[in-house]
C-alpha atoms as a PDB file:
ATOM      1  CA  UNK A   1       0.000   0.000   0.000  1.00  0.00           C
ATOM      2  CA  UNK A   2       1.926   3.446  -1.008  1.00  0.00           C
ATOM      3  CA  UNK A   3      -0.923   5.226  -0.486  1.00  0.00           C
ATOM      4  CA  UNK A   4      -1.339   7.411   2.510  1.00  0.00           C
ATOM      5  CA  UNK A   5      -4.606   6.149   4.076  1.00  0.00           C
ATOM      6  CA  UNK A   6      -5.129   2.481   5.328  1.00  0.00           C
ATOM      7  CA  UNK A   7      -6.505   0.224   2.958  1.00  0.00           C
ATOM      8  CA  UNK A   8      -9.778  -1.688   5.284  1.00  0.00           C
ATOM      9  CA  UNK A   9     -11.590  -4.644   4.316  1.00  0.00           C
ATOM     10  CA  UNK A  10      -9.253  -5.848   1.189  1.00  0.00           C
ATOM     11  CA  UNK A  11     -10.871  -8.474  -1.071  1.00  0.00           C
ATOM     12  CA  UNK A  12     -11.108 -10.273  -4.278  1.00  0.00           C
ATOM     13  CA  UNK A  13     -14.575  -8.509  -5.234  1.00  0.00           C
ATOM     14  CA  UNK A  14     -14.944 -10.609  -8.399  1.00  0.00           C
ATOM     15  CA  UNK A  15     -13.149 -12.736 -10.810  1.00  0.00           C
ATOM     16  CA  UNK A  16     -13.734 -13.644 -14.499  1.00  0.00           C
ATOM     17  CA  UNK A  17     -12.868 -17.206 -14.440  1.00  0.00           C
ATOM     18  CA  UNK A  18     -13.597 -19.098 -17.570  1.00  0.00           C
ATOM     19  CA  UNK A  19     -15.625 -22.377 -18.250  1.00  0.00           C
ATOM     20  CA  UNK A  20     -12.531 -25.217 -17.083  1.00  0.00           C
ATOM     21  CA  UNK A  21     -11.241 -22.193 -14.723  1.00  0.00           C
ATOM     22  CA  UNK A  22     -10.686 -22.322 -11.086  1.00  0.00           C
ATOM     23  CA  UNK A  23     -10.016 -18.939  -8.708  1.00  0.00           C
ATOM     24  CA  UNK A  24      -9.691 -19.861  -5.161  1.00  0.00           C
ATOM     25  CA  UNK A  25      -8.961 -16.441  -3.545  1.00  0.00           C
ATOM     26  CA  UNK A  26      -7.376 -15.330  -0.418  1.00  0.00           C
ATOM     27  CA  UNK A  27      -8.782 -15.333   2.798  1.00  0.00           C
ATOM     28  CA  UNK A  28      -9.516 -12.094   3.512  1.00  0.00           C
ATOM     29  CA  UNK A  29     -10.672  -9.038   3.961  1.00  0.00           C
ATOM     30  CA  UNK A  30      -7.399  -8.054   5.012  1.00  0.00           C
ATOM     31  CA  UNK A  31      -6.439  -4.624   7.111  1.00  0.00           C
ATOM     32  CA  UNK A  32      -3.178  -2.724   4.993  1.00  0.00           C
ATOM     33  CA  UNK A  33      -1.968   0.194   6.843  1.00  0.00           C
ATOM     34  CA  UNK A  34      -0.864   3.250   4.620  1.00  0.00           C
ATOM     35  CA  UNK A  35       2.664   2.223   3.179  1.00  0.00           C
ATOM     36  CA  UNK A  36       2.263  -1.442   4.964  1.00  0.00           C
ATOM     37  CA  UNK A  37       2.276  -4.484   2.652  1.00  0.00           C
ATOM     38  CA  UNK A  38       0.962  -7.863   3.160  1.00  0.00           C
ATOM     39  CA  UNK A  39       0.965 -11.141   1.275  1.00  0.00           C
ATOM     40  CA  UNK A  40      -2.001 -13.197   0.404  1.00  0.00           C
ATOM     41  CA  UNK A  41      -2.280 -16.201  -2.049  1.00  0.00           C
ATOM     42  CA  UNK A  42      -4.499 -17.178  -4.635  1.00  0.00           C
ATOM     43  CA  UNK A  43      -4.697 -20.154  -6.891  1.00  0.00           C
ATOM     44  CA  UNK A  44      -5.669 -20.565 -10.454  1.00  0.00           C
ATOM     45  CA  UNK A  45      -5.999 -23.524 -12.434  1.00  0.00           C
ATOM     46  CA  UNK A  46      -6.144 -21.766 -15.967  1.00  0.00           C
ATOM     47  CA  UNK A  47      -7.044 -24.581 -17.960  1.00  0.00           C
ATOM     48  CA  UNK A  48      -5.571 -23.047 -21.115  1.00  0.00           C
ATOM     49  CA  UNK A  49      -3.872 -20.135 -22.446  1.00  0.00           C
ATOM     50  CA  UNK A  50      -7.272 -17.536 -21.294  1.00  0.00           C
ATOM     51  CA  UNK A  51      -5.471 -15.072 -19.011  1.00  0.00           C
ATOM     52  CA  UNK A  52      -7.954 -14.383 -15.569  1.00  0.00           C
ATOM     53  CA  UNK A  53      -8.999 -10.968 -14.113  1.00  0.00           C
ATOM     54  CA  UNK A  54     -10.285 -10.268 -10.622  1.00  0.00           C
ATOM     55  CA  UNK A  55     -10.825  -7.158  -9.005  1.00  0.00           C
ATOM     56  CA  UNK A  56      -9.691  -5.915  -5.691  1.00  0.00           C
ATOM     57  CA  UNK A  57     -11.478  -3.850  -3.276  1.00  0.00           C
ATOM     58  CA  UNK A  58     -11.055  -2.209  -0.003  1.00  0.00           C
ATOM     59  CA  UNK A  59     -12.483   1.219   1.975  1.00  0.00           C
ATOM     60  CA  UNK A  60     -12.522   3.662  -1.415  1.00  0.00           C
ATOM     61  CA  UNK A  61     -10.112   1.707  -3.646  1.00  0.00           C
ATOM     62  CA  UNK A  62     -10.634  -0.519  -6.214  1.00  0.00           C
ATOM     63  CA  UNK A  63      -7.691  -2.029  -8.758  1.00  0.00           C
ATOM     64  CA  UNK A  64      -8.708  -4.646 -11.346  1.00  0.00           C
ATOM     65  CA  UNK A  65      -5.456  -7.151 -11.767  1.00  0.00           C
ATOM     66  CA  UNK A  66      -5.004  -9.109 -15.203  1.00  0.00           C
ATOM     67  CA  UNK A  67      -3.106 -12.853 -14.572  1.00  0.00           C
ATOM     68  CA  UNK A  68      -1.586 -14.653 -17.334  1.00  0.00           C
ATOM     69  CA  UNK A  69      -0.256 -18.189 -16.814  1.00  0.00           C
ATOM     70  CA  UNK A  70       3.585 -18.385 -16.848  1.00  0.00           C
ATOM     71  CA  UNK A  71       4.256 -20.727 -20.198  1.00  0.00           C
ATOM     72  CA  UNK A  72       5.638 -23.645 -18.258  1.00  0.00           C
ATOM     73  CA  UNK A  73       2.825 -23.900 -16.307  1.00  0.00           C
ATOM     74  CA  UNK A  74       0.580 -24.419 -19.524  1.00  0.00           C
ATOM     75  CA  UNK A  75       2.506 -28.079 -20.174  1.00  0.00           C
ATOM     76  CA  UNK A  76       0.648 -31.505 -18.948  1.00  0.00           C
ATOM     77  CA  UNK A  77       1.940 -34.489 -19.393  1.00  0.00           C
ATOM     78  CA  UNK A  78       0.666 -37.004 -21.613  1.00  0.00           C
ATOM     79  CA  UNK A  79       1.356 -40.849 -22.180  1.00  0.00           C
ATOM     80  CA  UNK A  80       0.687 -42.283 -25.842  1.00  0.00           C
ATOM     81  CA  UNK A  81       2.083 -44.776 -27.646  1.00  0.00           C
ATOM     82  CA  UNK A  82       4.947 -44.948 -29.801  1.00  0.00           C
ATOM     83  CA  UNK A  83       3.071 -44.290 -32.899  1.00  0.00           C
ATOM     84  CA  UNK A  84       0.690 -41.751 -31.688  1.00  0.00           C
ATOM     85  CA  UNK A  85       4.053 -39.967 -30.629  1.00  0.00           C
ATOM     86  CA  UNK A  86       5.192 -39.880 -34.390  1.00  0.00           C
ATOM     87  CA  UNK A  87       1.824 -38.929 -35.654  1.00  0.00           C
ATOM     88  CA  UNK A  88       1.760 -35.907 -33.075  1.00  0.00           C
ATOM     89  CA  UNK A  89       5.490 -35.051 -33.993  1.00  0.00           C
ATOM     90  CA  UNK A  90       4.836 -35.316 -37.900  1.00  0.00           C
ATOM     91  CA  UNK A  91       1.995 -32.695 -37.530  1.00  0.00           C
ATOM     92  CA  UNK A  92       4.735 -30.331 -35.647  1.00  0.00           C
ATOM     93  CA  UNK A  93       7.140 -29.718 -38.115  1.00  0.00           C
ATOM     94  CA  UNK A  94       8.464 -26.937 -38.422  1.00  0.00           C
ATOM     95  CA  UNK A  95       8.377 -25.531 -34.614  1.00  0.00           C
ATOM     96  CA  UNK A  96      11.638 -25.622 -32.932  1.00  0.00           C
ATOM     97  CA  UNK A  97      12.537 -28.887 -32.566  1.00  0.00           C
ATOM     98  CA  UNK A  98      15.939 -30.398 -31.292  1.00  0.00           C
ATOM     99  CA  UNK A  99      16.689 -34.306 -31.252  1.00  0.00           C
ATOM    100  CA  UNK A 100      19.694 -35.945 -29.752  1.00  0.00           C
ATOM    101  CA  UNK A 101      21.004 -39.520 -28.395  1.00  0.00           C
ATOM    102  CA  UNK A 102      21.652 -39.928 -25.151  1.00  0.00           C
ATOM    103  CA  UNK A 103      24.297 -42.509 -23.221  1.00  0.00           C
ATOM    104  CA  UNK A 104      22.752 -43.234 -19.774  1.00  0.00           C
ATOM    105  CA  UNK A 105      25.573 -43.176 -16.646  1.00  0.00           C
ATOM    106  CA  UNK A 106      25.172 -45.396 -14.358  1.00  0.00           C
ATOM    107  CA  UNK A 107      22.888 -45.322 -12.382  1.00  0.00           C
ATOM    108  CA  UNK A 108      20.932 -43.563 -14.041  1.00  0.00           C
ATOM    109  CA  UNK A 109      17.374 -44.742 -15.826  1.00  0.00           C
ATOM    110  CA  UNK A 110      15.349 -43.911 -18.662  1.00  0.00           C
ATOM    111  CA  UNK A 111      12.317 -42.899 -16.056  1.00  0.00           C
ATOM    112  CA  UNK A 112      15.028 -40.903 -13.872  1.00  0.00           C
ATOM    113  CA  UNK A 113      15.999 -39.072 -16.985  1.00  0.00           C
ATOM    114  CA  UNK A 114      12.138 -38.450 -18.111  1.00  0.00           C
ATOM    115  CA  UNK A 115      11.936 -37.176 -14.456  1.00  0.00           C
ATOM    116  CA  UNK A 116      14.620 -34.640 -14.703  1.00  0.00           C
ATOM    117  CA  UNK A 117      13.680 -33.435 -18.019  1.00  0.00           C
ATOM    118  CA  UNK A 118       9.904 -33.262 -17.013  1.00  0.00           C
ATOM    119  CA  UNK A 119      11.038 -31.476 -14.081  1.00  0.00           C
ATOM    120  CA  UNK A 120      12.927 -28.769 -15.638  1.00  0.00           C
ATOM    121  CA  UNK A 121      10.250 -27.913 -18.365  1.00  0.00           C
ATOM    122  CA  UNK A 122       7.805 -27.532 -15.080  1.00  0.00           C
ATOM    123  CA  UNK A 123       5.825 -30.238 -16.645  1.00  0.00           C
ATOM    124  CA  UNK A 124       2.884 -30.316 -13.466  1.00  0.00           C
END
């Protein structure tokens, strides 16, 4: 709050979640004294690319915030066969696309290495 009054009662006053959309808000209203902060979560399951808004409200103030979904979080992961694999990767072409071979180390599996790599793209 940089503002020079209190902000009383802070809320989520509405939300524009979309059909497949989940907006769990904060528990609130929250008290924010004039140039306090505070930290409150809220969840979204976007369920696609469809940004959400909500608007917050407390005393006189009202802001309307605009979320986005961060690009990794946008990634599921999927088992399919072999050949549905190919079909999905022939219908790709030309995105950016690397390909490699890979010698495991020991100790190291084929579902350990599918578990790093899904874990670095923030595959959820």
């Amino acid at each position: 709050n940089k503002n020079s009054y209190p902000l009383t009662g802070l809320r989520v006053a509405s939300n524009t979640a979309a059909s497949g959309q989940h907006f769990v808000e904060f528990a609130g209203p929250i008290d924010v004294p004039s140039e306090g902060d505070c930290t409150a979560d809220v969840h979204v399951d976007f369920d696609g690319r469809v940004p959400i808004k909500f608007e917050l409200v407390a005393s006189e103030w009202r802001e309307t915030l605009k979320l986005a979904p961060p690009a990794g979080e946008l990634l599921t992961a999927v088992t399919q066969s072999e050949a549905d694999f190919d079909d999905t990767a022939g219908r790709l072409g030309g995105m950016h696309e690397n390909q490699t071979t890979v010698t495991l180390g020991e100790g190291v599996s084929p579902a350990t290495l599918a578990q790093r790599v899904g874990d670095a793209a923030n595959v959820s």
